[in-house]
Protein backbone atom coordinates (compact mmCIF):
# COMPACT_ATOMS: atom_id res chain seq x y z
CA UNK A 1 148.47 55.70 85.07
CA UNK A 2 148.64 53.52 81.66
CA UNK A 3 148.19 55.60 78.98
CA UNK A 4 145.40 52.96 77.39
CA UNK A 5 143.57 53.17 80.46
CA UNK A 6 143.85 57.16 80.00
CA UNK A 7 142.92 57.07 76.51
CA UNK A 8 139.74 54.29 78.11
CA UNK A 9 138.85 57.04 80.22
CA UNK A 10 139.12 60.08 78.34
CA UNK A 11 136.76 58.34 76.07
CA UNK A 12 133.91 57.08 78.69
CA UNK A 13 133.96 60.58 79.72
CA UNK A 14 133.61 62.17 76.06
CA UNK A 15 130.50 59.58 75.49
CA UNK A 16 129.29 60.05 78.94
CA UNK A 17 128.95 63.83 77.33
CA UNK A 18 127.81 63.70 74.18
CA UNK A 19 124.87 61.63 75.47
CA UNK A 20 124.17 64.46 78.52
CA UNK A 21 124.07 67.05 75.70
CA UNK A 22 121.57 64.67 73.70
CA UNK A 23 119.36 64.05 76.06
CA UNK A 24 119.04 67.50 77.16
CA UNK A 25 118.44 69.09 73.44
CA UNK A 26 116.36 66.32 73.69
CA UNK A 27 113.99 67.47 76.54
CA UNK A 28 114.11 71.00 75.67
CA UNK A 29 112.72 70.40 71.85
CA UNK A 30 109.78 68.50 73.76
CA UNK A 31 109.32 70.92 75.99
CA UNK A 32 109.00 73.28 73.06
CA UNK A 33 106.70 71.31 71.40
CA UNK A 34 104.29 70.82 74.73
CA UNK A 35 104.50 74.86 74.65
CA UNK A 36 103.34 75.29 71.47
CA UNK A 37 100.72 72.32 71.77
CA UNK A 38 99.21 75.15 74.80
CA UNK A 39 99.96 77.95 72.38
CA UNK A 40 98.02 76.49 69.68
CA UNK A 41 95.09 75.33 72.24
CA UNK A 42 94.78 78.59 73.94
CA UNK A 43 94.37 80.11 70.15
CA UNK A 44 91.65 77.66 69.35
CA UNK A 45 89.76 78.82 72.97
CA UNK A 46 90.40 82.27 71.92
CA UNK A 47 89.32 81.68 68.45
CA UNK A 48 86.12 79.71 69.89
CA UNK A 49 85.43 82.45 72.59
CA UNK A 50 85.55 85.23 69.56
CA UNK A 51 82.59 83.13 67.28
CA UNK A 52 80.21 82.92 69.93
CA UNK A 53 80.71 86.19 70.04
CA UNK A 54 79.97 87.12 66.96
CA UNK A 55 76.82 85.24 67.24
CA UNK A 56 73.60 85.75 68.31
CA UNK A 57 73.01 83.64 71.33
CA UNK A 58 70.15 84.93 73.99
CA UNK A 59 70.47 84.24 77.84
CA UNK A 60 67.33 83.63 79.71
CA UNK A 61 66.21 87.43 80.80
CA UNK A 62 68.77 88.69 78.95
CA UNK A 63 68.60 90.48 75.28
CA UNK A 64 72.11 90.57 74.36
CA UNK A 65 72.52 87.39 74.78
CA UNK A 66 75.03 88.03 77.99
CA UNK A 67 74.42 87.27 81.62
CA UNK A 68 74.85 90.66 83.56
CA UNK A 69 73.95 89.85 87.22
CA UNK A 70 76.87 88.47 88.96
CA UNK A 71 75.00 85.76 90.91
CA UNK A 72 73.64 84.16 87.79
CA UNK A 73 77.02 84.15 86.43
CA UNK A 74 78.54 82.30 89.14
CA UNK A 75 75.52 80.18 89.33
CA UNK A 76 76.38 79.93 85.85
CA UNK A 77 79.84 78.87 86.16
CA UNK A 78 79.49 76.20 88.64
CA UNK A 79 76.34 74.82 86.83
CA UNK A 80 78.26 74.43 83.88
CA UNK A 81 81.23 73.07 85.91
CA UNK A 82 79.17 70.50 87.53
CA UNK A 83 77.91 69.43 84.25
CA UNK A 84 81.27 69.21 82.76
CA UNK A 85 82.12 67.25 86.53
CA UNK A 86 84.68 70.14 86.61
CA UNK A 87 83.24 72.01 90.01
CA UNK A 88 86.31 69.67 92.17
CA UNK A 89 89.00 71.08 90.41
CA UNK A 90 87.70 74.83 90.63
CA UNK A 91 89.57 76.08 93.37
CA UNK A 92 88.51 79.76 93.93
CA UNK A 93 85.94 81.63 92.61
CA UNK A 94 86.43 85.71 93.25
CA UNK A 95 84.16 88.50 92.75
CA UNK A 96 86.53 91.41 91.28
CA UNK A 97 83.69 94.31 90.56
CA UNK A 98 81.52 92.87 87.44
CA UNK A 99 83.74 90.12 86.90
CA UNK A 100 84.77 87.07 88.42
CA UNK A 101 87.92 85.50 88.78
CA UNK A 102 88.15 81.84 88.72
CA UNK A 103 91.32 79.28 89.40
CA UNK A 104 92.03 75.85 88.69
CA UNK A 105 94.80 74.78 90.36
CA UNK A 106 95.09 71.47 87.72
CA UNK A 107 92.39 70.53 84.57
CA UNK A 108 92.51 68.65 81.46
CA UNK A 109 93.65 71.19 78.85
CA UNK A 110 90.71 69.67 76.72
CA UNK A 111 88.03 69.85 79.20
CA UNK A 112 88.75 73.27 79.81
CA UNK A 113 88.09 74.41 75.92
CA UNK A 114 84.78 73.00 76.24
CA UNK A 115 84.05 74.15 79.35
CA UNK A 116 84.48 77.72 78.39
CA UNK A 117 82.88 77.49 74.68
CA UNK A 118 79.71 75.70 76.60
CA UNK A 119 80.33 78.88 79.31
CA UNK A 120 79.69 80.79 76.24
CA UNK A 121 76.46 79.18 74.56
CA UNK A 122 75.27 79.95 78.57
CA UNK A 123 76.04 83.39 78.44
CA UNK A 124 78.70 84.20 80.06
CA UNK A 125 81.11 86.07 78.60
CA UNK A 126 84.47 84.56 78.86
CA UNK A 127 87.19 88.24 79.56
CA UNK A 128 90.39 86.35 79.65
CA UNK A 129 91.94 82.87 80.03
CA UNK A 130 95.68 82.82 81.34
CA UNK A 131 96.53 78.88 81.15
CA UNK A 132 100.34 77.55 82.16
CA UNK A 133 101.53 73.93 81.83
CA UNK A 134 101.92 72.04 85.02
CA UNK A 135 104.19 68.93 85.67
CA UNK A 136 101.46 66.46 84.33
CA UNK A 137 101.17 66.20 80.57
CA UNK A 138 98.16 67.71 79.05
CA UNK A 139 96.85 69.31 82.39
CA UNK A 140 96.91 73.27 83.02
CA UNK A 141 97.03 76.26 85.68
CA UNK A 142 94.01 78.43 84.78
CA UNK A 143 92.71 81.21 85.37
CA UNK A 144 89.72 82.37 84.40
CA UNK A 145 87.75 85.91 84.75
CA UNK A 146 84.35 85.99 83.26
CA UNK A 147 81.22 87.85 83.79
């Protein structure tokens, strides 16, 4: 081989790098940013979730301002879901004792927060939110138990 076609070569293959190793740092810091965009979001539900707590809000039949009765919560829920034109993307609702488990497989990060903070003003007391990122920007994995 001619060394200027080695030397050609050599440095293809040293650009051909350095722009691999770009563009991956490159989608890594946006993946870190995305994760701490859903950090940040799931504070503000948590945040949201602890106010209306702290509040005095009163259920129908209820003086604590708290559904208790499991069948009202779920009613509840998919009221509240239906309202927010959320009920097609709740994929399983689950009685665990008190509680109730809910999933959705893929919803608008957004939607979500004021699905649960309207949840809330209803009632029903949100226990825990896990949320995960899915392929599509700005939608999550959720789930949900309430009661």
């Amino acid at each position: 081989m001619r060394p200027h076609l080695v030397r050609g070569s050599l440095l293809t293959i040293i650009v051909l790098m350095t722009l691999v190793n770009v563009v991956t740092f490159w989608m890594w810091r946006s993946s870190v940013a995305e994760y701490q965009a859903l950090q940040r979001g799931i504070t503000r539900i948590v945040q949201a979730v602890e106010s209306f707590h702290e509040e005095s809000t009163t259920a129908p039949g209820s003086g604590d301002g708290t559904v208790s009765d499991p069948l009202k919560v779920m009613k509840t829920v998919e009221r509240v879901a239906k309202r927010a034109r959320m009920e097609q993307l709740l994929t399983t609702i689950e009685q665990q004792g008190g509680e109730l488990a809910l999933t959705f497989e893929e919803v608008r990060f957004n939607s979500l927060i004021g699905w649960l903070v309207t949840l809330e003003r209803e009632g029903v007391q949100v226990i825990s939110v896990v949320a995960r990122r899915t392929a599509k920007a700005g939608m999550v994995f959720v789930e949900v138990v309430v009661r």
